[in-house]
N, C-alpha and C. Protein backbone atom coordinates (compact mmCIF):
# COMPACT_ATOMS: atom_id res chain seq x y z
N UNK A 1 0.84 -1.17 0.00
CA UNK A 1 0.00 0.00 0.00
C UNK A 1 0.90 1.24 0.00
N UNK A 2 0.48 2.51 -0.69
CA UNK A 2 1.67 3.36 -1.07
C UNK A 2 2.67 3.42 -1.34
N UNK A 3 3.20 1.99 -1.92
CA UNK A 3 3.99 2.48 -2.66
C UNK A 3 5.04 1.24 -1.51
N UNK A 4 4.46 0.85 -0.77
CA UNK A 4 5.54 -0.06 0.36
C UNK A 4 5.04 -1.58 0.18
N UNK A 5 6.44 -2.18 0.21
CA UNK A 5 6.35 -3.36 -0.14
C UNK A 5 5.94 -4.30 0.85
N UNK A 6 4.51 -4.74 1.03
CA UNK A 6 4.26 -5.38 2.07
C UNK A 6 4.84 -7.18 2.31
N UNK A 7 5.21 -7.32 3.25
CA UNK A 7 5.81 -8.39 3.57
C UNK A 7 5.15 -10.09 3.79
N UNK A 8 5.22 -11.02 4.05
CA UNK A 8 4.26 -12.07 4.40
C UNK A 8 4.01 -11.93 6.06
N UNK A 9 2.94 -11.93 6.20
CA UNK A 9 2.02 -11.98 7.77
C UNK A 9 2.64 -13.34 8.28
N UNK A 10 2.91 -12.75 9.73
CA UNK A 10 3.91 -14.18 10.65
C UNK A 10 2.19 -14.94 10.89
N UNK A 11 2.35 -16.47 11.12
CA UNK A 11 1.28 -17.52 11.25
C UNK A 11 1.33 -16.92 12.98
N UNK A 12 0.06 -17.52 13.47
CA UNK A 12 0.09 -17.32 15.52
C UNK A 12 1.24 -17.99 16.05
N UNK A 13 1.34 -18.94 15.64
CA UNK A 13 2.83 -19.63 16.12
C UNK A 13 4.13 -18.97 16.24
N UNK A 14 4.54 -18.21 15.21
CA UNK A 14 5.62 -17.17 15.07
C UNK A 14 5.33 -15.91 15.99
N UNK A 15 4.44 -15.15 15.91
CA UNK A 15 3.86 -14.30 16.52
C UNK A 15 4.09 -14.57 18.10
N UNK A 16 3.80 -15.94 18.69
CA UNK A 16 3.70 -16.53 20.27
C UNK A 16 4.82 -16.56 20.15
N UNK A 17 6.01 -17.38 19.52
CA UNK A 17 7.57 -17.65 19.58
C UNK A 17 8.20 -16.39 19.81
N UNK A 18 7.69 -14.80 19.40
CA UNK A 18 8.44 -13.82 19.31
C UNK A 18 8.11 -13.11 20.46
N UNK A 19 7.07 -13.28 20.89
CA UNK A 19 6.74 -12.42 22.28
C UNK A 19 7.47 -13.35 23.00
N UNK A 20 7.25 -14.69 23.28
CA UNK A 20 7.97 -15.20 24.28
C UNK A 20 9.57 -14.94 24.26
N UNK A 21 10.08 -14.46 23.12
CA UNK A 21 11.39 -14.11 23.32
C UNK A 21 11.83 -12.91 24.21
N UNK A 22 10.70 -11.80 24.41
CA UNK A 22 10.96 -11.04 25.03
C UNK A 22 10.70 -10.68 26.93
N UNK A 23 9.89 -12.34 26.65
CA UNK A 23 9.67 -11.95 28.15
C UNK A 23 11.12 -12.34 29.16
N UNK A 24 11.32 -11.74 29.91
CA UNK A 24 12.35 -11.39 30.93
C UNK A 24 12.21 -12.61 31.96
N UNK A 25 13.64 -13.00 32.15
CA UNK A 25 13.66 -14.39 32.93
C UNK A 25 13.14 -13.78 34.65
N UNK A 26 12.29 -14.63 35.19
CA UNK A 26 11.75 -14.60 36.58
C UNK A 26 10.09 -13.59 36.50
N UNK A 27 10.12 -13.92 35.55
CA UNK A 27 8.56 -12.59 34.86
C UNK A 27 7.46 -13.42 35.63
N UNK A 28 6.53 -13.16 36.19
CA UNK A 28 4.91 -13.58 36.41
C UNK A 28 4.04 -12.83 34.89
N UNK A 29 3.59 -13.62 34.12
CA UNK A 29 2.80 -13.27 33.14
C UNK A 29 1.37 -13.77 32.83
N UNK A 30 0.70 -12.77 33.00
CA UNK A 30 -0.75 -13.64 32.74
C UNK A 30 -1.06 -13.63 30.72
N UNK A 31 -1.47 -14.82 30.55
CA UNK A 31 -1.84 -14.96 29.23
C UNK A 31 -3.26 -14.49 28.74
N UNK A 32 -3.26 -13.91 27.75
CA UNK A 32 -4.94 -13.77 27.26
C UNK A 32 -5.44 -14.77 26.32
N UNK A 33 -6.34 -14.26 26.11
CA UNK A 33 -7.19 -15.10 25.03
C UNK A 33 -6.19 -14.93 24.13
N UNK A 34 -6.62 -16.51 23.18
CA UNK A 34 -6.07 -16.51 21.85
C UNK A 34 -4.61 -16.36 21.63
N UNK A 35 -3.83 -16.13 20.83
CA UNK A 35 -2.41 -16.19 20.35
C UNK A 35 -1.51 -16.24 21.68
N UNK A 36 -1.59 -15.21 22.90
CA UNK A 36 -0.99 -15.24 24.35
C UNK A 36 -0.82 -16.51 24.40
N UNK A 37 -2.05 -17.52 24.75
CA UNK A 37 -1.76 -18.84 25.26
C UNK A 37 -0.76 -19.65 24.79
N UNK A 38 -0.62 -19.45 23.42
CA UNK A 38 0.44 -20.37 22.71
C UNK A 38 2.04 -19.99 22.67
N UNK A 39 1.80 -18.80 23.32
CA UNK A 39 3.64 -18.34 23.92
C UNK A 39 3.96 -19.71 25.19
N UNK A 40 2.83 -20.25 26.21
CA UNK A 40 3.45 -21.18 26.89
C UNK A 40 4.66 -22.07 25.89
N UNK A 41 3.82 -22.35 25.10
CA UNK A 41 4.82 -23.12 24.12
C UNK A 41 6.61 -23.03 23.52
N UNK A 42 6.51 -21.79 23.66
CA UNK A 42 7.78 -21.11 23.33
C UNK A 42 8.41 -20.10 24.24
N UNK A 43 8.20 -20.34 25.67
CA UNK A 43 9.34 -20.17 26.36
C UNK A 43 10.72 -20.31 26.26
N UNK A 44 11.72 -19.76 26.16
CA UNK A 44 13.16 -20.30 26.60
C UNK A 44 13.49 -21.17 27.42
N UNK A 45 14.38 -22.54 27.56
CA UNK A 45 14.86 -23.15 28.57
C UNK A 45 15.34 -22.46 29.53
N UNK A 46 15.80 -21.52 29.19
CA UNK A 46 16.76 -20.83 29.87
C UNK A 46 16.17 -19.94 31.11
N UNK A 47 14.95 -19.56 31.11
CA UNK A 47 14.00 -18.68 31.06
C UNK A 47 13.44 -19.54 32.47
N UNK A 48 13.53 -19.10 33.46
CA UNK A 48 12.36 -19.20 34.61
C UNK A 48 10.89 -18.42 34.44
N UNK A 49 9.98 -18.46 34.32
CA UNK A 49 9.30 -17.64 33.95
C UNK A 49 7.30 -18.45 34.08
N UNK A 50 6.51 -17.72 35.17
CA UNK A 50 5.67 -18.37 35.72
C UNK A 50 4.42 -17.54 34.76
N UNK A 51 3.29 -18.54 34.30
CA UNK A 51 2.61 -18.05 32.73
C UNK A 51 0.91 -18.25 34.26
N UNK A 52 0.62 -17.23 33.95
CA UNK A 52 -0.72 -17.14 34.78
C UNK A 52 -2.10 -16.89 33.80
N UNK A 53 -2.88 -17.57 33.79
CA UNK A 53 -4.44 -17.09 33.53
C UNK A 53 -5.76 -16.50 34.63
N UNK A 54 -6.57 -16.21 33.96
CA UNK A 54 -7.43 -15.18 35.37
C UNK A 54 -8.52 -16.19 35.30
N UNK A 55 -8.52 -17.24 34.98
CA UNK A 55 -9.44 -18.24 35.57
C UNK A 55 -8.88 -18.90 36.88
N UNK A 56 -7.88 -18.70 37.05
CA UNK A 56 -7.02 -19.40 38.24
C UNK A 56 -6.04 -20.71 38.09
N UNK A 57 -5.46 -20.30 37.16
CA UNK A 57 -3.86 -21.50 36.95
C UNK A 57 -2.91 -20.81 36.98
N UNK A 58 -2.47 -20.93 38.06
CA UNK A 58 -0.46 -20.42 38.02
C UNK A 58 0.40 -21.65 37.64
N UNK A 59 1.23 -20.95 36.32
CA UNK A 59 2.16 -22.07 36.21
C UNK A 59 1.62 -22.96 35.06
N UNK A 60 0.95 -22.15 33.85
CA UNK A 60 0.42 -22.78 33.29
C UNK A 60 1.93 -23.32 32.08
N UNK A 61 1.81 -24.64 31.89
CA UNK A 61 2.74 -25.29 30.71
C UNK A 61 2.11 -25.38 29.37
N UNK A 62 3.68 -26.10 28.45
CA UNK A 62 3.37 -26.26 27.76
C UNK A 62 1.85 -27.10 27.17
N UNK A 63 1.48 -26.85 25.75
CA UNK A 63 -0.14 -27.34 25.54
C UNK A 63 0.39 -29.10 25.50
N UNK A 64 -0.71 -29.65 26.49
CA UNK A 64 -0.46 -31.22 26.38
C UNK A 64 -0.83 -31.92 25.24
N UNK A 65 -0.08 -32.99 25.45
CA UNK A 65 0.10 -34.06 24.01
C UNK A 65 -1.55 -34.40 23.75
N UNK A 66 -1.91 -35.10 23.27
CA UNK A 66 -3.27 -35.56 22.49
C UNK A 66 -3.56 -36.16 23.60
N UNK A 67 -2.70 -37.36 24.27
CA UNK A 67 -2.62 -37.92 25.20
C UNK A 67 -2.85 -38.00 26.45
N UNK A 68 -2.80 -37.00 27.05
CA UNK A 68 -2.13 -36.35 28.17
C UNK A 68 -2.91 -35.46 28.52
N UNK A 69 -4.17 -34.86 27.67
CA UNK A 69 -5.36 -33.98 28.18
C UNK A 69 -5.85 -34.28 29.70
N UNK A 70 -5.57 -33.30 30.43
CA UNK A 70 -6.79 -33.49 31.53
C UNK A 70 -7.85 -32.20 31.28
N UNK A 71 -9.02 -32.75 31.20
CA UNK A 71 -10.07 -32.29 30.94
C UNK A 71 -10.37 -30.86 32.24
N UNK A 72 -9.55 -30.98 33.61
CA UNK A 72 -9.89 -29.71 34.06
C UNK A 72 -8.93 -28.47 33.99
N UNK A 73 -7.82 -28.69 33.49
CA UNK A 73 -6.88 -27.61 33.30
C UNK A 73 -7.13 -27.27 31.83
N UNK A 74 -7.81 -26.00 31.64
CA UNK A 74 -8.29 -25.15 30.39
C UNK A 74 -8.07 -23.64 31.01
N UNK A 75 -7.92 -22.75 30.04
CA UNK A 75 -6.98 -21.34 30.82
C UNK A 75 -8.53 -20.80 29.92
N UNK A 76 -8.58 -19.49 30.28
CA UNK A 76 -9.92 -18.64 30.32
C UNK A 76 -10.48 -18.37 29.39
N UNK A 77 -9.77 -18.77 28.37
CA UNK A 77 -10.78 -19.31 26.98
C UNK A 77 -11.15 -20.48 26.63
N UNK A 78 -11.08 -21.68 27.50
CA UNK A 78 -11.74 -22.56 26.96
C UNK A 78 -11.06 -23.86 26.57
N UNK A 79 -9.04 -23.25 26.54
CA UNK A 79 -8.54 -24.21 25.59
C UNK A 79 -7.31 -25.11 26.72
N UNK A 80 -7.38 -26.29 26.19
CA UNK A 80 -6.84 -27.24 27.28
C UNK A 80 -5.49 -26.87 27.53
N UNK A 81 -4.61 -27.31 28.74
CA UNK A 81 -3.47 -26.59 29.06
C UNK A 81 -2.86 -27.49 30.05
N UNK A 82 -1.10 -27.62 29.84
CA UNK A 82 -0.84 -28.43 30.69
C UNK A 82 -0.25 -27.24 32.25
N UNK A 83 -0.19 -27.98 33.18
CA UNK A 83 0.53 -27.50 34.31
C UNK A 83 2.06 -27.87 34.72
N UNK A 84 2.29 -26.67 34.66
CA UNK A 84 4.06 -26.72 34.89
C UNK A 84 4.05 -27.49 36.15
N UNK A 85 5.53 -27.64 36.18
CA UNK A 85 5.96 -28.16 37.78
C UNK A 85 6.17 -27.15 38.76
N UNK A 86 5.63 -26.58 39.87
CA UNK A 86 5.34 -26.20 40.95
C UNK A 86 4.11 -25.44 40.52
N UNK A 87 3.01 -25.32 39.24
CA UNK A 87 1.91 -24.64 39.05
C UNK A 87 0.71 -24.81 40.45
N UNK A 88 -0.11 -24.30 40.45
CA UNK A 88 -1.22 -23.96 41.35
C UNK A 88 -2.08 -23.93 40.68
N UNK A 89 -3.59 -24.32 41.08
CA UNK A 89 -4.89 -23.89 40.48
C UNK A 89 -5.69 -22.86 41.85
N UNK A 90 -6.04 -22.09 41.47
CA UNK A 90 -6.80 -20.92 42.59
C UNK A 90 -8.54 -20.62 42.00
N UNK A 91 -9.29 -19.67 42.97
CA UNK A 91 -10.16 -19.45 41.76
C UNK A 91 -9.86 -18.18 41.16
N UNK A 92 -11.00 -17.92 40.70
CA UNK A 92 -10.66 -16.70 40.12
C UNK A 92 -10.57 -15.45 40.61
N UNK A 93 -11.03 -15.41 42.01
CA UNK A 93 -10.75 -14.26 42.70
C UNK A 93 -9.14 -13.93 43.17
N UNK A 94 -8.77 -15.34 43.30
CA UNK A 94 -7.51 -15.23 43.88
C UNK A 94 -6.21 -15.02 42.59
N UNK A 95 -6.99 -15.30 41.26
CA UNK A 95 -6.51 -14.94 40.46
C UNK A 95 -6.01 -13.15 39.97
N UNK A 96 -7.46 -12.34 40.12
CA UNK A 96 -7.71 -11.47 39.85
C UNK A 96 -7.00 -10.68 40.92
N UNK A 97 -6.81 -10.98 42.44
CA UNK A 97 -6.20 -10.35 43.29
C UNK A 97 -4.61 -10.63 43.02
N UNK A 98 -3.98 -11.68 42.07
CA UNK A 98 -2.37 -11.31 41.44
C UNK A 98 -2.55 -10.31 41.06
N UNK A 99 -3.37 -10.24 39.42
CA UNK A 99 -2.82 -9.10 38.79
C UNK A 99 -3.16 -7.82 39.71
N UNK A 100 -4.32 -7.67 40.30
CA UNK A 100 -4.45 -6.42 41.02
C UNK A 100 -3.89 -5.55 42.06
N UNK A 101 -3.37 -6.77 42.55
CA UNK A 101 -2.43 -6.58 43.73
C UNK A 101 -0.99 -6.49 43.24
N UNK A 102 -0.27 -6.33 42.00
CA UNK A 102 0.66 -6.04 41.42
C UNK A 102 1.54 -7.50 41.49
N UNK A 103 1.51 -8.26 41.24
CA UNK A 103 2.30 -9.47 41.37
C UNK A 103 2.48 -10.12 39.92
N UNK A 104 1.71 -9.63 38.77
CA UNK A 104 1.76 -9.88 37.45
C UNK A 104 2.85 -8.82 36.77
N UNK A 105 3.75 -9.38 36.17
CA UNK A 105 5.50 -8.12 35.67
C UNK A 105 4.27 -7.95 34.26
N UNK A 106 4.24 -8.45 33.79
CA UNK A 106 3.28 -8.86 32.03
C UNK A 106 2.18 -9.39 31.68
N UNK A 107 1.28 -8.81 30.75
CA UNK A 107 0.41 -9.30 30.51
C UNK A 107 0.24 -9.18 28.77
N UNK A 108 0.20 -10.48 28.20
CA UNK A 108 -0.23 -10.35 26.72
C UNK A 108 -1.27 -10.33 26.44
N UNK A 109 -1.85 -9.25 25.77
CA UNK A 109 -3.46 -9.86 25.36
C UNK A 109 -3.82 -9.85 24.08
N UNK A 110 -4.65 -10.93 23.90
CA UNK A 110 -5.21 -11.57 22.69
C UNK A 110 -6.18 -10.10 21.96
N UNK A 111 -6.39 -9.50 20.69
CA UNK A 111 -7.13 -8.51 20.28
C UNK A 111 -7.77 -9.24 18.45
N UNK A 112 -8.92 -9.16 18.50
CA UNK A 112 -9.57 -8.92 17.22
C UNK A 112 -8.79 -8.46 16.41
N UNK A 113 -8.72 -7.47 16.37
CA UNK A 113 -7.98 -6.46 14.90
C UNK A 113 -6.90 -5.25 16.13
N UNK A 114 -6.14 -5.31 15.36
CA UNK A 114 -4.90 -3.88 15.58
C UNK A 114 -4.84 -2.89 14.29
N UNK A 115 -4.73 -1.50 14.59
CA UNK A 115 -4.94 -0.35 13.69
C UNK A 115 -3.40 -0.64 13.77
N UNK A 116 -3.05 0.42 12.89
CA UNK A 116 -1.87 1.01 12.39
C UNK A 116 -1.39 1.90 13.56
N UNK A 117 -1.89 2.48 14.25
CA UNK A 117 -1.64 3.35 15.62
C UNK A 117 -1.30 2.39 16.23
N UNK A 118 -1.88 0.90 16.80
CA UNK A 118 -1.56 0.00 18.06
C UNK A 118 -2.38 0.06 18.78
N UNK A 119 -3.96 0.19 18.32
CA UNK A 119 -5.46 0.33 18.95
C UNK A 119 -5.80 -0.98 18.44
N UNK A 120 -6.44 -1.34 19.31
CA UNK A 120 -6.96 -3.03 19.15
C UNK A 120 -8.84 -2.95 19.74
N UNK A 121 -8.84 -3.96 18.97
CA UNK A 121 -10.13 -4.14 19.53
C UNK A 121 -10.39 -5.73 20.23
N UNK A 122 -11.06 -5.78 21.26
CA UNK A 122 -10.90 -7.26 21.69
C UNK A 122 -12.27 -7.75 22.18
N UNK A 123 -13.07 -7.03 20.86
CA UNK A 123 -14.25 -7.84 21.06
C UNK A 123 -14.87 -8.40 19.82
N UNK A 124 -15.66 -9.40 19.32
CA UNK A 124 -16.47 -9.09 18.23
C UNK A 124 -17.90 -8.95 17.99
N UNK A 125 -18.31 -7.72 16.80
CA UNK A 125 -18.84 -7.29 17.07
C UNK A 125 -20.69 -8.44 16.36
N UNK A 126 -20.06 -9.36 15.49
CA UNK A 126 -20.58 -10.48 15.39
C UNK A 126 -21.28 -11.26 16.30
N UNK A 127 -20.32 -11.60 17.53
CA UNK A 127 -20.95 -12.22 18.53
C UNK A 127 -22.04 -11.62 19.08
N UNK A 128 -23.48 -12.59 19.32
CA UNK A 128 -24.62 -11.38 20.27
C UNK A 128 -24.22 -11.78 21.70
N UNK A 129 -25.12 -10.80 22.33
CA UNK A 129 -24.73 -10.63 23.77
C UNK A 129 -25.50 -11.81 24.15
């Protein structure tokens, strides 16, 4: 568009691999909906780094094998999730009192559409109430 050579769009996978590069070793991060969740995946080894949702899982891991589903660890959209080693399940109040109470360093969140400014929208307007 104008004249600029637009490039190929990264897949969600690339997109999750690149944020997780930036998160900072010993980070508390809560994940959002959508693309967030799949940074569990692409953590660094190297990287201490505790992945929180506001349904109440601290310590959420990598996404489990086909195998390996347990049907009650799902992070706040819905989608299945494994638990790290020393993770926690809380509810959601005790969730909501991390981030509020300042104990969350990061938070990624999942958005509908992003403008050219870095305005997002994170609802759709499709869905009825």
């Amino acid at each position: 568009e104008h004249g600029q050579k637009m490039s190929a769009r990264l897949t969600r996978n690339q997109m999750a691999w690149r944020a997780a590069q930036d998160i900072a070793d010993c980070s508390y991060v809560n994940l959002g909906i959508g693309i967030p969740v799949l940074v569990a995946n692409y953590i660094p080894e190297n990287r201490d780094v505790m992945l929180q949702s506001e349904n109440g899982i601290l310590g959420i891991g990598p996404a489990p094998a086909e195998g390996e589903i347990d049907p009650y660890f799902v992070d706040a959209g819905g989608q299945h999730v494994g638990l790290a080693f020393g993770g926690m399940l809380t509810d959601s109040v005790g969730a909501f009192t991390m981030i509020t109470g300042g104990h969350i360093d990061l938070t990624l969140l999942g958005a509908f559409q992003v403008a050219h400014n870095g305005d997002f929208a994170n609802w759709d307007a499709r869905v009825p109430n």
